[in-house]
PDB file of N, CA and C in Angstrom:
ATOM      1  N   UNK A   1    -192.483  18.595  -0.485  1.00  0.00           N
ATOM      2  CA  UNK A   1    -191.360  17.767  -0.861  1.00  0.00           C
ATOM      3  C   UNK A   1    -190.296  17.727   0.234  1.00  0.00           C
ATOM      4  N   UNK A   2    -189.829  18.896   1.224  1.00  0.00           N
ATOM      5  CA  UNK A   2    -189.249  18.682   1.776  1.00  0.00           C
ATOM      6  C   UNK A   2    -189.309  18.315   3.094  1.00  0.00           C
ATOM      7  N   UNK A   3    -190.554  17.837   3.568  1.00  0.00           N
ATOM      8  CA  UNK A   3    -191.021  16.804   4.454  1.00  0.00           C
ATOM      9  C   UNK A   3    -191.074  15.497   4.342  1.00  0.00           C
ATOM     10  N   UNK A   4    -190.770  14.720   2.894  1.00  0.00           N
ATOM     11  CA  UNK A   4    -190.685  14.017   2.412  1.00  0.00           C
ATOM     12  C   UNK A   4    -189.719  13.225   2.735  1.00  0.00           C
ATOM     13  N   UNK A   5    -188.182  14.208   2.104  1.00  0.00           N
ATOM     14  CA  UNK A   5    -187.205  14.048   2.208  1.00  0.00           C
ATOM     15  C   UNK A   5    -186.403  13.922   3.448  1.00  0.00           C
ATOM     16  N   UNK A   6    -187.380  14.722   4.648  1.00  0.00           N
ATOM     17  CA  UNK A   6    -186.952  15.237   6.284  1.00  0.00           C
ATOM     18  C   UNK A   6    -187.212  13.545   6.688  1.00  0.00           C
ATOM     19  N   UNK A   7    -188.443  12.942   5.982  1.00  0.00           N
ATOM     20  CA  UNK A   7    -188.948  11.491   6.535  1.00  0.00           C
ATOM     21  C   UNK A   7    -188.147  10.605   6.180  1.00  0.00           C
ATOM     22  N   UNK A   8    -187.924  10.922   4.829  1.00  0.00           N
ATOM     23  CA  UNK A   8    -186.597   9.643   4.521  1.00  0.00           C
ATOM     24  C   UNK A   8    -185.227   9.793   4.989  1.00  0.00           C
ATOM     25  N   UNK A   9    -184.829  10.673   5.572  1.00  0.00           N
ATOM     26  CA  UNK A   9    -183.673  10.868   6.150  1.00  0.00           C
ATOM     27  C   UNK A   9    -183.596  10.491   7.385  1.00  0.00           C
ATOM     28  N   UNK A  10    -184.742  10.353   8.265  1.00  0.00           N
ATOM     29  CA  UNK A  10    -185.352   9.858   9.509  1.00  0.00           C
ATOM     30  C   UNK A  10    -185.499   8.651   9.766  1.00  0.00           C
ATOM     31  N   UNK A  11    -185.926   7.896   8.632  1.00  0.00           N
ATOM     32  CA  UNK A  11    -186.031   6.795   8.666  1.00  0.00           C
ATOM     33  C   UNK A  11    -184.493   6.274   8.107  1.00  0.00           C
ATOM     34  N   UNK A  12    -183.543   6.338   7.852  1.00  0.00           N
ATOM     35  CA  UNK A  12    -182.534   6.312   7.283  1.00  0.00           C
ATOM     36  C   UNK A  12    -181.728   6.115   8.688  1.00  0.00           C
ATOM     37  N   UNK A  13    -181.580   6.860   9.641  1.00  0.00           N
ATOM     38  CA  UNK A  13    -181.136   7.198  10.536  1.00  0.00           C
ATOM     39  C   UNK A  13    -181.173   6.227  11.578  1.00  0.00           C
ATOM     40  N   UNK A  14    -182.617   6.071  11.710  1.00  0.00           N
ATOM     41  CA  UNK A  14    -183.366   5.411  12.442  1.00  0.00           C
ATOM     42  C   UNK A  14    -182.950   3.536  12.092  1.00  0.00           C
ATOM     43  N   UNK A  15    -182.790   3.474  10.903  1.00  0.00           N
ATOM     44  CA  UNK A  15    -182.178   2.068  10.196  1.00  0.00           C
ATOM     45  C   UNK A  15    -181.188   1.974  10.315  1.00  0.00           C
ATOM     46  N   UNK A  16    -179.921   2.728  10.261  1.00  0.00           N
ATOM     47  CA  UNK A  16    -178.616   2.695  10.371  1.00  0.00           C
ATOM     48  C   UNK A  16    -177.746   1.893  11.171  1.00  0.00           C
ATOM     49  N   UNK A  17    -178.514   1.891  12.339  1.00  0.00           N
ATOM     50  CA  UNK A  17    -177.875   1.373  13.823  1.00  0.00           C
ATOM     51  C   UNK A  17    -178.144  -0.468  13.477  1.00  0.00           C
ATOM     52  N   UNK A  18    -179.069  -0.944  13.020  1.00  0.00           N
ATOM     53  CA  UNK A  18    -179.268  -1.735  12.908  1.00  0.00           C
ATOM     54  C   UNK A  18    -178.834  -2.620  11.749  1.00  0.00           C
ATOM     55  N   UNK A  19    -178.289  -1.900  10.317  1.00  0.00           N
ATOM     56  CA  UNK A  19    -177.499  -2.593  10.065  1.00  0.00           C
ATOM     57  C   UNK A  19    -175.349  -2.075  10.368  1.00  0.00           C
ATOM     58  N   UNK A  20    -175.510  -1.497  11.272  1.00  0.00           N
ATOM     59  CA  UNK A  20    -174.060  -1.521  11.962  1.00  0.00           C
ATOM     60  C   UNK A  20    -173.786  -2.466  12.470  1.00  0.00           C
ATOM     61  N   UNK A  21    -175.262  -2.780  13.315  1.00  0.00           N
ATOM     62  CA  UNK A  21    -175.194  -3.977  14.597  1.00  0.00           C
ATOM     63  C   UNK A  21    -174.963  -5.190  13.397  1.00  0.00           C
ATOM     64  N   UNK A  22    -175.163  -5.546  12.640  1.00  0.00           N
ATOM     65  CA  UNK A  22    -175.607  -6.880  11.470  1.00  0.00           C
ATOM     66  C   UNK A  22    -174.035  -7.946  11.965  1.00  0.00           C
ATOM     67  N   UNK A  23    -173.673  -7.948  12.593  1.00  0.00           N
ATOM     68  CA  UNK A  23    -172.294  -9.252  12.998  1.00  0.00           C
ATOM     69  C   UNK A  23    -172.535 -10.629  12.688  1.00  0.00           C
ATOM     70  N   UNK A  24    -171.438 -11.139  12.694  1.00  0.00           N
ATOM     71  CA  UNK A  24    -172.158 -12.709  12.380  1.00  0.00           C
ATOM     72  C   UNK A  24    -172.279 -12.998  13.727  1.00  0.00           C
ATOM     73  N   UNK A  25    -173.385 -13.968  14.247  1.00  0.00           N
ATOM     74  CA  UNK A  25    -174.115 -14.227  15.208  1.00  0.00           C
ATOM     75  C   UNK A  25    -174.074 -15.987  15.377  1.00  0.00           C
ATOM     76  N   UNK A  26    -173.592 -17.111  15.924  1.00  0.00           N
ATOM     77  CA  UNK A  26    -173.901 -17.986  15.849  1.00  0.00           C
ATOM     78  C   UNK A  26    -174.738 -18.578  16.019  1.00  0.00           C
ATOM     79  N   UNK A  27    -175.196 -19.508  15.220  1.00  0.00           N
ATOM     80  CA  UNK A  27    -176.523 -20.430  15.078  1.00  0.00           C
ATOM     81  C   UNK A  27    -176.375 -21.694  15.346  1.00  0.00           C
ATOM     82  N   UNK A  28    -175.648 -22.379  14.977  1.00  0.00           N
ATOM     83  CA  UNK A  28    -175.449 -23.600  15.322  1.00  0.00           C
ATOM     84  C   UNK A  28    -174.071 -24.362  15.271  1.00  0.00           C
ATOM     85  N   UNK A  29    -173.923 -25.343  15.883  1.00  0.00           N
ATOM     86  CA  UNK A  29    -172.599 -25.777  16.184  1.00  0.00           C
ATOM     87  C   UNK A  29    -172.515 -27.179  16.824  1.00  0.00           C
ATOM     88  N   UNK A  30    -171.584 -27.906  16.107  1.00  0.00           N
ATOM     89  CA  UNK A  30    -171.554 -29.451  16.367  1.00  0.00           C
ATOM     90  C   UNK A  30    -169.980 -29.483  16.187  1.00  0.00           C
ATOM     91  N   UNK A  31    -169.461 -29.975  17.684  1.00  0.00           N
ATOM     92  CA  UNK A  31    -170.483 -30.449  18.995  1.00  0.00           C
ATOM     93  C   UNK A  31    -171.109 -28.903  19.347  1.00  0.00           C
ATOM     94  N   UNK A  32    -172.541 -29.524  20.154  1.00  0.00           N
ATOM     95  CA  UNK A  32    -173.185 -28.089  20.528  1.00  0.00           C
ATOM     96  C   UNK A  32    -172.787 -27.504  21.502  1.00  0.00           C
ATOM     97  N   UNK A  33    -172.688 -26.523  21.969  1.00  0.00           N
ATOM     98  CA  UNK A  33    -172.278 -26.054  23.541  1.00  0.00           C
ATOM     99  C   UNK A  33    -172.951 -26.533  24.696  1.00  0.00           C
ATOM    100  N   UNK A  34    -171.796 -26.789  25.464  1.00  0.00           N
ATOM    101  CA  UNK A  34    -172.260 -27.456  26.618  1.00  0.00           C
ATOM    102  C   UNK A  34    -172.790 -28.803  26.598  1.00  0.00           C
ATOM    103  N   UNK A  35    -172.587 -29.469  25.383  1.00  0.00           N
ATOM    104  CA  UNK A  35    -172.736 -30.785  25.126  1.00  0.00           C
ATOM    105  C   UNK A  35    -172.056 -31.668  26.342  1.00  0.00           C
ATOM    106  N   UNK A  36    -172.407 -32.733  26.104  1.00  0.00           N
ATOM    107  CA  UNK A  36    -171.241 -34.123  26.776  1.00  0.00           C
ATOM    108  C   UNK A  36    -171.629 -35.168  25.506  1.00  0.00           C
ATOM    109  N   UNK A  37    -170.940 -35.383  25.027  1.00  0.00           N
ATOM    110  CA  UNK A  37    -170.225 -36.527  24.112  1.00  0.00           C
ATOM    111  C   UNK A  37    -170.180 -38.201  24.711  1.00  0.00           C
ATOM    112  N   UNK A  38    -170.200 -38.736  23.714  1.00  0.00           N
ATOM    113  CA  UNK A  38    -169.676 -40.199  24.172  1.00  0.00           C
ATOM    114  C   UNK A  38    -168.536 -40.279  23.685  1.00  0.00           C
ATOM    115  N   UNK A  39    -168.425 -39.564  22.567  1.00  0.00           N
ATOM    116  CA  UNK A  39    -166.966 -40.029  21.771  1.00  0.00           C
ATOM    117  C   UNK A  39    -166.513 -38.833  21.235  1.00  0.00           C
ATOM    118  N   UNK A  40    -164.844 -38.895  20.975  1.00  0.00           N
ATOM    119  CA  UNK A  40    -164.595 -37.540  20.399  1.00  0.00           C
ATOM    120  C   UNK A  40    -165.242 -37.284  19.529  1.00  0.00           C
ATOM    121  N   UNK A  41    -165.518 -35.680  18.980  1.00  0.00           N
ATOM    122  CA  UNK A  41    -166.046 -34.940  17.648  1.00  0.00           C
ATOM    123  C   UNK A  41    -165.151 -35.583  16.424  1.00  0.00           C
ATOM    124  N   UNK A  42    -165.572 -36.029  14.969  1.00  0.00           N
ATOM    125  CA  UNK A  42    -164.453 -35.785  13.739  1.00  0.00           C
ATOM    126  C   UNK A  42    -164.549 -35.077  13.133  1.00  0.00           C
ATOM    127  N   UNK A  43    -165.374 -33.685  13.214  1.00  0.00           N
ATOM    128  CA  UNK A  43    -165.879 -32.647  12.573  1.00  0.00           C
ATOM    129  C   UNK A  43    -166.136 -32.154  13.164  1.00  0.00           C
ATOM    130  N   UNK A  44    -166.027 -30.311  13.355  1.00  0.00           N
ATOM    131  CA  UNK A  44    -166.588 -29.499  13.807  1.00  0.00           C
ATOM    132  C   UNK A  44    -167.434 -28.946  12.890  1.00  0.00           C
ATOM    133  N   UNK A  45    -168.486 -27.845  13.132  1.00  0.00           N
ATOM    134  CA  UNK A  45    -169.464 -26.814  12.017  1.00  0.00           C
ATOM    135  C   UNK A  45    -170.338 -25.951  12.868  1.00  0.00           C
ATOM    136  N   UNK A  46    -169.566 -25.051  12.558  1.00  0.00           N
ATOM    137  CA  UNK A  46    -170.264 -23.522  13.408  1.00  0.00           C
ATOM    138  C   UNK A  46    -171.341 -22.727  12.169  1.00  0.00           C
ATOM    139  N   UNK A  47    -172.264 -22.978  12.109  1.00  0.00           N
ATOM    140  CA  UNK A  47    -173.005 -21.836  11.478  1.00  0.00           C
ATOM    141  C   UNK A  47    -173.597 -20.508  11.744  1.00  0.00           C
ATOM    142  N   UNK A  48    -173.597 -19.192  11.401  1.00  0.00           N
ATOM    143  CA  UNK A  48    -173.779 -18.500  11.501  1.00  0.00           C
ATOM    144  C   UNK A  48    -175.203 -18.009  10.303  1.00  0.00           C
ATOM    145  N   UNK A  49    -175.471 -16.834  11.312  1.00  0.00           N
ATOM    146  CA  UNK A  49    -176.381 -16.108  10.700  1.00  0.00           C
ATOM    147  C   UNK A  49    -176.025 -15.424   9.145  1.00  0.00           C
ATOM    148  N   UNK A  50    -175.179 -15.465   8.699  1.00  0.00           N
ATOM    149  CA  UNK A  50    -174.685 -14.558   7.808  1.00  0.00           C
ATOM    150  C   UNK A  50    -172.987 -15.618   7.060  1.00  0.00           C
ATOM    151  N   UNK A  51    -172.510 -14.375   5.769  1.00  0.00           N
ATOM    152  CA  UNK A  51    -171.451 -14.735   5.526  1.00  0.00           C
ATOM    153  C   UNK A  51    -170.111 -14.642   5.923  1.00  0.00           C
ATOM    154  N   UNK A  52    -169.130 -15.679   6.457  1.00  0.00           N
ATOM    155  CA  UNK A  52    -168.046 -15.106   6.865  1.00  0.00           C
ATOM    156  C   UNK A  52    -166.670 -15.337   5.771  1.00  0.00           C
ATOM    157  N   UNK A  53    -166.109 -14.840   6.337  1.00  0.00           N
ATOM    158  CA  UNK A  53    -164.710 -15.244   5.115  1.00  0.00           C
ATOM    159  C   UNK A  53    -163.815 -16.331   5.838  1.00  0.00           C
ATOM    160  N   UNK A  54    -164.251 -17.437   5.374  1.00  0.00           N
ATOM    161  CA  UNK A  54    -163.201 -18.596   5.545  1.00  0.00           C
ATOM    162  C   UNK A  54    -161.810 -18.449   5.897  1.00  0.00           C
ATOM    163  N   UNK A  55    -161.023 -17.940   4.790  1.00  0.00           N
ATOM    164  CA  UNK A  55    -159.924 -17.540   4.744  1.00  0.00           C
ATOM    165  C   UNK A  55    -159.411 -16.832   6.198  1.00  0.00           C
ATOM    166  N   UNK A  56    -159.994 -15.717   6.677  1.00  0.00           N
ATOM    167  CA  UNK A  56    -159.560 -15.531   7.760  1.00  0.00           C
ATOM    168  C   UNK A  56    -159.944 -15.463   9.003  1.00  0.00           C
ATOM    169  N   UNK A  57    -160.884 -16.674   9.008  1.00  0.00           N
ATOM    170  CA  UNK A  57    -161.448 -17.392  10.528  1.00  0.00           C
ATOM    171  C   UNK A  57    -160.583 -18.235  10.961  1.00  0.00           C
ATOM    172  N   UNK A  58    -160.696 -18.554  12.316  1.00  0.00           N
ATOM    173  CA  UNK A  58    -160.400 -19.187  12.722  1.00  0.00           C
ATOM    174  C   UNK A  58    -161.129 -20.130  13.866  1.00  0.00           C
ATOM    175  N   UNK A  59    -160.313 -21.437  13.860  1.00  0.00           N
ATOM    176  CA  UNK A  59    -160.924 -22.126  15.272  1.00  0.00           C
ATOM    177  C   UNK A  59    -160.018 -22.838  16.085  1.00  0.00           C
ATOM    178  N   UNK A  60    -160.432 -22.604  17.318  1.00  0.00           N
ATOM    179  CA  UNK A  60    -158.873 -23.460  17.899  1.00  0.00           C
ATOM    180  C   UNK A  60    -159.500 -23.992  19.388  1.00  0.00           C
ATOM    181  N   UNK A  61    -158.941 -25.153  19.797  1.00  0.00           N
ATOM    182  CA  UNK A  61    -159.705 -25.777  21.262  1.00  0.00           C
ATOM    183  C   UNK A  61    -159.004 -25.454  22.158  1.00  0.00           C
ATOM    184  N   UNK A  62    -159.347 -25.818  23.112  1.00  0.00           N
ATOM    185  CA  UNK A  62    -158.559 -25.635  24.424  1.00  0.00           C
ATOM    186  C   UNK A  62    -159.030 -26.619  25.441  1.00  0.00           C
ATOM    187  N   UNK A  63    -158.046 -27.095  26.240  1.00  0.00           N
ATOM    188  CA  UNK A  63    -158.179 -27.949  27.144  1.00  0.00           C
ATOM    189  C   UNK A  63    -158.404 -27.272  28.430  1.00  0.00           C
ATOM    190  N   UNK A  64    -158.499 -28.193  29.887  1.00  0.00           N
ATOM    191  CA  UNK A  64    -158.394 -27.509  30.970  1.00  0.00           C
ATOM    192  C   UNK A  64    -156.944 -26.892  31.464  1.00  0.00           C
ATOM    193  N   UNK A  65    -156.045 -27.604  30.941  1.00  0.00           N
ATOM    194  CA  UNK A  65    -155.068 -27.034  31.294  1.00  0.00           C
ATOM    195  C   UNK A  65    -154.322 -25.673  30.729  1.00  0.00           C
ATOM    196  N   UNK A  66    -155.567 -25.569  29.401  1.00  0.00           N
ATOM    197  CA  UNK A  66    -155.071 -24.130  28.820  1.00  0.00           C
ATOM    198  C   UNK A  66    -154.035 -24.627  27.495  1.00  0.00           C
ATOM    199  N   UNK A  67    -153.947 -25.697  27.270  1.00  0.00           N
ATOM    200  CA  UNK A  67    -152.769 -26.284  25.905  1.00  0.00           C
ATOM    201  C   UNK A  67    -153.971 -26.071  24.764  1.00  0.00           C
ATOM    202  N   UNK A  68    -153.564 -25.174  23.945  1.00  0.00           N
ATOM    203  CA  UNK A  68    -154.404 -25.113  22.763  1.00  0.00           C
ATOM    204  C   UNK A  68    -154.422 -25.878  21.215  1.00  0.00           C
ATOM    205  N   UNK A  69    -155.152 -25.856  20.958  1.00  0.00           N
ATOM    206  CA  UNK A  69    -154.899 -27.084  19.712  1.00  0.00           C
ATOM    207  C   UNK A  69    -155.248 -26.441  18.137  1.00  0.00           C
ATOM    208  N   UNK A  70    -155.033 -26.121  17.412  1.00  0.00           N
ATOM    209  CA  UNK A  70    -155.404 -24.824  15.973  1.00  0.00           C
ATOM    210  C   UNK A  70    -156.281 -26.487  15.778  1.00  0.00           C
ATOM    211  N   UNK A  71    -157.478 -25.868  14.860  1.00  0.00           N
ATOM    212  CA  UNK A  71    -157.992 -26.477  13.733  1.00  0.00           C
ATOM    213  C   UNK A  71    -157.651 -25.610  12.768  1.00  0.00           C
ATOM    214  N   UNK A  72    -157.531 -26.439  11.577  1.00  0.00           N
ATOM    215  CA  UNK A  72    -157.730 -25.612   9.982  1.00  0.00           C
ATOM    216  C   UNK A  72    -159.125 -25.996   9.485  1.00  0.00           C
ATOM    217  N   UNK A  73    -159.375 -24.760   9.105  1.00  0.00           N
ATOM    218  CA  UNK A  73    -160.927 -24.838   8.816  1.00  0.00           C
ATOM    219  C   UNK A  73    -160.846 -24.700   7.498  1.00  0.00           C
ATOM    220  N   UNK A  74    -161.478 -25.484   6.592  1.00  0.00           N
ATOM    221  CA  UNK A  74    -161.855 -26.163   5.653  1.00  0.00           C
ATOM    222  C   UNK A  74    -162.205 -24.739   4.346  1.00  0.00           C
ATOM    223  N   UNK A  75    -162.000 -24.627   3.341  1.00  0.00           N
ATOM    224  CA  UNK A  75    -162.446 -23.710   2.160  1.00  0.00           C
ATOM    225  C   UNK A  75    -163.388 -24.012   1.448  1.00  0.00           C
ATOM    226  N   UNK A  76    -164.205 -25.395   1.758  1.00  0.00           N
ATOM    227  CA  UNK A  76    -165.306 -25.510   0.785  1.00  0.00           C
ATOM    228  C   UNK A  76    -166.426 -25.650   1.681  1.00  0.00           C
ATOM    229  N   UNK A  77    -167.768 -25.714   1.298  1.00  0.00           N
ATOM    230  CA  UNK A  77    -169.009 -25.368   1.897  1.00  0.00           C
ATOM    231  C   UNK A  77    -169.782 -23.959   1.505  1.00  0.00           C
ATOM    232  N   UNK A  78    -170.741 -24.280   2.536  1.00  0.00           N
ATOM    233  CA  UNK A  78    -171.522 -23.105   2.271  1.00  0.00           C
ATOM    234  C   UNK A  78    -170.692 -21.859   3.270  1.00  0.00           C
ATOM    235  N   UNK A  79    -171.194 -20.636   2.484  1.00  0.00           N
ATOM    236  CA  UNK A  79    -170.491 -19.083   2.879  1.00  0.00           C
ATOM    237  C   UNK A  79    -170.953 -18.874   4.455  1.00  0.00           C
ATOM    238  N   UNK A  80    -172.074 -19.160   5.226  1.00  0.00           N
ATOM    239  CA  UNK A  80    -172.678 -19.320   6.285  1.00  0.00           C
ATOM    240  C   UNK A  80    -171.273 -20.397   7.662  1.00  0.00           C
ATOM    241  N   UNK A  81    -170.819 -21.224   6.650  1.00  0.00           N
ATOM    242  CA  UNK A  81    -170.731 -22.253   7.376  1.00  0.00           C
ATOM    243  C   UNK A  81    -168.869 -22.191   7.594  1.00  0.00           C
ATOM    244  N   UNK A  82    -168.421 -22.505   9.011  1.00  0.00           N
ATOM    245  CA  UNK A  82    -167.314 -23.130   9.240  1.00  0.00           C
ATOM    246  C   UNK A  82    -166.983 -24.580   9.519  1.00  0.00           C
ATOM    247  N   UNK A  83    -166.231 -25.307   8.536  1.00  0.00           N
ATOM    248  CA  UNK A  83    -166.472 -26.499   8.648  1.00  0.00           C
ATOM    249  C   UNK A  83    -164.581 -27.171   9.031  1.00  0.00           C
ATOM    250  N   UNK A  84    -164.387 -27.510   9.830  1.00  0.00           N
ATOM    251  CA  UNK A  84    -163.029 -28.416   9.836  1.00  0.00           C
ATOM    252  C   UNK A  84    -162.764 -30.109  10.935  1.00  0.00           C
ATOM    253  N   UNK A  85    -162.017 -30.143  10.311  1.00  0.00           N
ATOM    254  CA  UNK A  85    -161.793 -31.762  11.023  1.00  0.00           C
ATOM    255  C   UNK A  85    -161.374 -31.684  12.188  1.00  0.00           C
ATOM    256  N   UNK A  86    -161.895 -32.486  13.210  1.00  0.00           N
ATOM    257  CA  UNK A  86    -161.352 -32.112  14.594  1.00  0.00           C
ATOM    258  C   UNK A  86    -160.350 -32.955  14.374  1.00  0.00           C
ATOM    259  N   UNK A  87    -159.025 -32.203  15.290  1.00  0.00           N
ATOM    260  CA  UNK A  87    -157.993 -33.540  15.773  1.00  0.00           C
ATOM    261  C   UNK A  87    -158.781 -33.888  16.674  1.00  0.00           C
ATOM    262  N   UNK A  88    -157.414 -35.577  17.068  1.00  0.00           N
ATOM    263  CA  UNK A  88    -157.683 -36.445  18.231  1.00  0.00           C
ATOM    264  C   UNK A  88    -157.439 -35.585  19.526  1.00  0.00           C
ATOM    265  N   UNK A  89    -158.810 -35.909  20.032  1.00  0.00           N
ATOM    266  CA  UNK A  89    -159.416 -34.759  21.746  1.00  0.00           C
ATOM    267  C   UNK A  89    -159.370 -36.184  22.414  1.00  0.00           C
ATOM    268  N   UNK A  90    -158.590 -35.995  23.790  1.00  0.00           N
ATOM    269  CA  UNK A  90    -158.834 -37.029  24.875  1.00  0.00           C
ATOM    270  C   UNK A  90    -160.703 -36.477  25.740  1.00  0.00           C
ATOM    271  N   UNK A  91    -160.792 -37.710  26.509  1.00  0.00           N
ATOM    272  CA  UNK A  91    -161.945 -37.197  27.565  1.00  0.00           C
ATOM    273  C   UNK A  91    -161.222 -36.206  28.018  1.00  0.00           C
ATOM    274  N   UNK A  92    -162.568 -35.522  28.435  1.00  0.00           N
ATOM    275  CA  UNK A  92    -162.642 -33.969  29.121  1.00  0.00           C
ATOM    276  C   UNK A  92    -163.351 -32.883  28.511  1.00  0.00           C
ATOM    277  N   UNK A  93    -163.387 -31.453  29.498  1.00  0.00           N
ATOM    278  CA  UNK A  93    -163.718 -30.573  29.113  1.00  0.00           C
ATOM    279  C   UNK A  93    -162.779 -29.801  28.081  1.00  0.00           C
ATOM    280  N   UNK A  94    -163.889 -29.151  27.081  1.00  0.00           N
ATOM    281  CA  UNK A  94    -162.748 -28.676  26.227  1.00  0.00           C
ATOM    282  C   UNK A  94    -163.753 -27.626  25.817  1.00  0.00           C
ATOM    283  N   UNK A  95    -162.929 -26.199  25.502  1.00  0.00           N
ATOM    284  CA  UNK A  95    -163.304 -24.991  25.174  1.00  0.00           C
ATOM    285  C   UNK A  95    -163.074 -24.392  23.377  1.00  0.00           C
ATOM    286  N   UNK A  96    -164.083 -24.205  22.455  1.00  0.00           N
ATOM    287  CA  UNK A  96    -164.017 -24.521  21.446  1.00  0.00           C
ATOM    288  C   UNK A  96    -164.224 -22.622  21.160  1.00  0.00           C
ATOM    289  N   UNK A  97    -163.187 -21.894  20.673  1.00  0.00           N
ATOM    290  CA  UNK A  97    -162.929 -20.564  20.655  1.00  0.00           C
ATOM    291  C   UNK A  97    -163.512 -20.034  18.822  1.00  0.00           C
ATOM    292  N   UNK A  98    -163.716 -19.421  18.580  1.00  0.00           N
ATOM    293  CA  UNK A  98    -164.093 -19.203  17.375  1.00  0.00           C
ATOM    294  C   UNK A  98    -163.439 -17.516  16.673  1.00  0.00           C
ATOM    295  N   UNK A  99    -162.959 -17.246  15.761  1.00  0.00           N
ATOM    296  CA  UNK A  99    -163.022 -15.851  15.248  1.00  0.00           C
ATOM    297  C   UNK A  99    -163.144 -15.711  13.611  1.00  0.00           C
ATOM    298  N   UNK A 100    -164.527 -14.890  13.250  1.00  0.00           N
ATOM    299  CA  UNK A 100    -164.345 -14.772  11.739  1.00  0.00           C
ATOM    300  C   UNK A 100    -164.746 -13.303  11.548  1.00  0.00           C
ATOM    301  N   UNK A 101    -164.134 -12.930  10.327  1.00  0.00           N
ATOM    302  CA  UNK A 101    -164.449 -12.079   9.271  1.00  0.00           C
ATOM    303  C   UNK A 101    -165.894 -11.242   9.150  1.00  0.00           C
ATOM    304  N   UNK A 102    -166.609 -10.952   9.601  1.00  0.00           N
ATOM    305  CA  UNK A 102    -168.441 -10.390   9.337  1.00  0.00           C
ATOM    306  C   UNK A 102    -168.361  -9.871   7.950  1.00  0.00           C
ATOM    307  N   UNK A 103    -169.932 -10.438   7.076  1.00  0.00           N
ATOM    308  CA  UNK A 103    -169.955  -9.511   6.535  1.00  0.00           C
ATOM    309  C   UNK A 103    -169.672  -8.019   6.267  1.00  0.00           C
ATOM    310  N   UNK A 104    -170.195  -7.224   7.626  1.00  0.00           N
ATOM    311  CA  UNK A 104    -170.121  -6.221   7.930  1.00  0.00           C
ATOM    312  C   UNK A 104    -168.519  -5.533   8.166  1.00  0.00           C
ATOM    313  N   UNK A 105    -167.792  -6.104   7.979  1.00  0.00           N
ATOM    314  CA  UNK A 105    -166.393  -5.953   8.234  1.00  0.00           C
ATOM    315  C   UNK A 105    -165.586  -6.096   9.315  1.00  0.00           C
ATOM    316  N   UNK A 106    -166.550  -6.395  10.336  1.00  0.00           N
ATOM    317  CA  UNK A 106    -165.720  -6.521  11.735  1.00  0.00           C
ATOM    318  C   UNK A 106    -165.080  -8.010  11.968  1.00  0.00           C
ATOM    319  N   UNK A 107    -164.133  -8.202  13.072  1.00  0.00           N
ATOM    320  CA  UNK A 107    -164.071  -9.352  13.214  1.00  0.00           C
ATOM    321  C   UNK A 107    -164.895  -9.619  14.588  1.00  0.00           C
ATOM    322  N   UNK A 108    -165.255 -10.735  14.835  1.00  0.00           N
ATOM    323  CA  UNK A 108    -166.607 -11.476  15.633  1.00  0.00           C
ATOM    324  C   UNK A 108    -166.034 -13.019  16.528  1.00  0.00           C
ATOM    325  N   UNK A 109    -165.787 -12.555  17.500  1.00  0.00           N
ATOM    326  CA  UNK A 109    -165.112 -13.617  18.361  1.00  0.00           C
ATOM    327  C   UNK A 109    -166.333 -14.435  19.717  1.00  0.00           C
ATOM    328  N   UNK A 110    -166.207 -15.472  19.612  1.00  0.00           N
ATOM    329  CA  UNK A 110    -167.239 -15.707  20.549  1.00  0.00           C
ATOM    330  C   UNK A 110    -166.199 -17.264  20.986  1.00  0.00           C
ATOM    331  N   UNK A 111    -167.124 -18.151  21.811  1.00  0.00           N
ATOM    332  CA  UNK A 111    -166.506 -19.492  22.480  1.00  0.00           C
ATOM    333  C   UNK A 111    -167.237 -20.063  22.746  1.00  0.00           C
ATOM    334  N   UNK A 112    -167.496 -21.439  23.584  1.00  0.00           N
ATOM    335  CA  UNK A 112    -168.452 -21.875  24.439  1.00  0.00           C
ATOM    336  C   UNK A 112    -167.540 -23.527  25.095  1.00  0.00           C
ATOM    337  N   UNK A 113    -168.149 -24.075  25.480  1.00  0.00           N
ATOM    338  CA  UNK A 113    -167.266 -25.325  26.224  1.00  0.00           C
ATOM    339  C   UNK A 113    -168.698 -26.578  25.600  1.00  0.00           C
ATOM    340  N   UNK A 114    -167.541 -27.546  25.538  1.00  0.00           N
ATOM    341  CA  UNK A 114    -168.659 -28.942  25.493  1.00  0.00           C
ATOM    342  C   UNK A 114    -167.259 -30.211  26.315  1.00  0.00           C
ATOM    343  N   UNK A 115    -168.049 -31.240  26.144  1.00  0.00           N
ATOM    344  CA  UNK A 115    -167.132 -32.521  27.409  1.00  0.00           C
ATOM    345  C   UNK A 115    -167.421 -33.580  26.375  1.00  0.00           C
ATOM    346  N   UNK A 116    -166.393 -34.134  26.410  1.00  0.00           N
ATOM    347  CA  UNK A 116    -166.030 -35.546  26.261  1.00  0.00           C
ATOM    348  C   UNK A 116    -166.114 -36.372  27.196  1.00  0.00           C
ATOM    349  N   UNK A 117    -166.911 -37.681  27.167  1.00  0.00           N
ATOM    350  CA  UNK A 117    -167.144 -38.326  27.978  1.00  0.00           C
ATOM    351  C   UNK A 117    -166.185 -39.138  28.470  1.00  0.00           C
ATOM    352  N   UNK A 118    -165.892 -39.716  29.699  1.00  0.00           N
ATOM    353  CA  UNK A 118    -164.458 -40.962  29.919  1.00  0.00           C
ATOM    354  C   UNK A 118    -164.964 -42.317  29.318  1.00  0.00           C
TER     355      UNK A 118
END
């Protein structure tokens, strides 16, 4: 019995790390990264691997010159999903910043860039 118990504690151990690591992870996102556009976005939607808490995510753009722009991201949808209305984006590059809530309790910050076409 108490080899048993030595195994399940091993394997326990051995599992642990992996759901520590469990973060929300992004999956998909429109506009996609590194896109080029013809026309501004009227919606953004970041999906993730997992659930985040709406409430205290966030999303916000950025231009080249560094002037940042808040989106409010939306309370209805699926638990996976960040969904909000883009404001009016001129042409250009623009840097689309992200931070939410993890299941796991951490907060989970990531970014990526996409372009608007002239």
């Amino acid at each position: 019995m108490n080899a048993f118990v030595a195994a399940l504690t091993g394997a326990g151990l051995v599992l642990a790390p992996a759901v520590a690591t469990a973060h929300s992870l992004l999956l998909e996102a429109s506009p996609a990264a590194d896109a080029v556009v013809s026309a501004p976005p009227t919606d953004i939607t970041l999906r993730f691997n997992n659930r985040v808490e709406k409430r205290l995510s966030t999303i916000r753009l950025v231009d080249v010159r560094g002037e940042t722009q808040r989106v409010e991201v939306r309370a209805d949808g699926p638990a996976d999903r960040l969904d909000a209305s883009a404001p009016a984006l001129g042409p250009g590059r623009w840097r689309l910043e992200w931070r939410v809530l993890s299941t796991d309790g951490h907060v989970v910050t990531g970014r990526y860039s996409f372009q608007i076409a002239p």
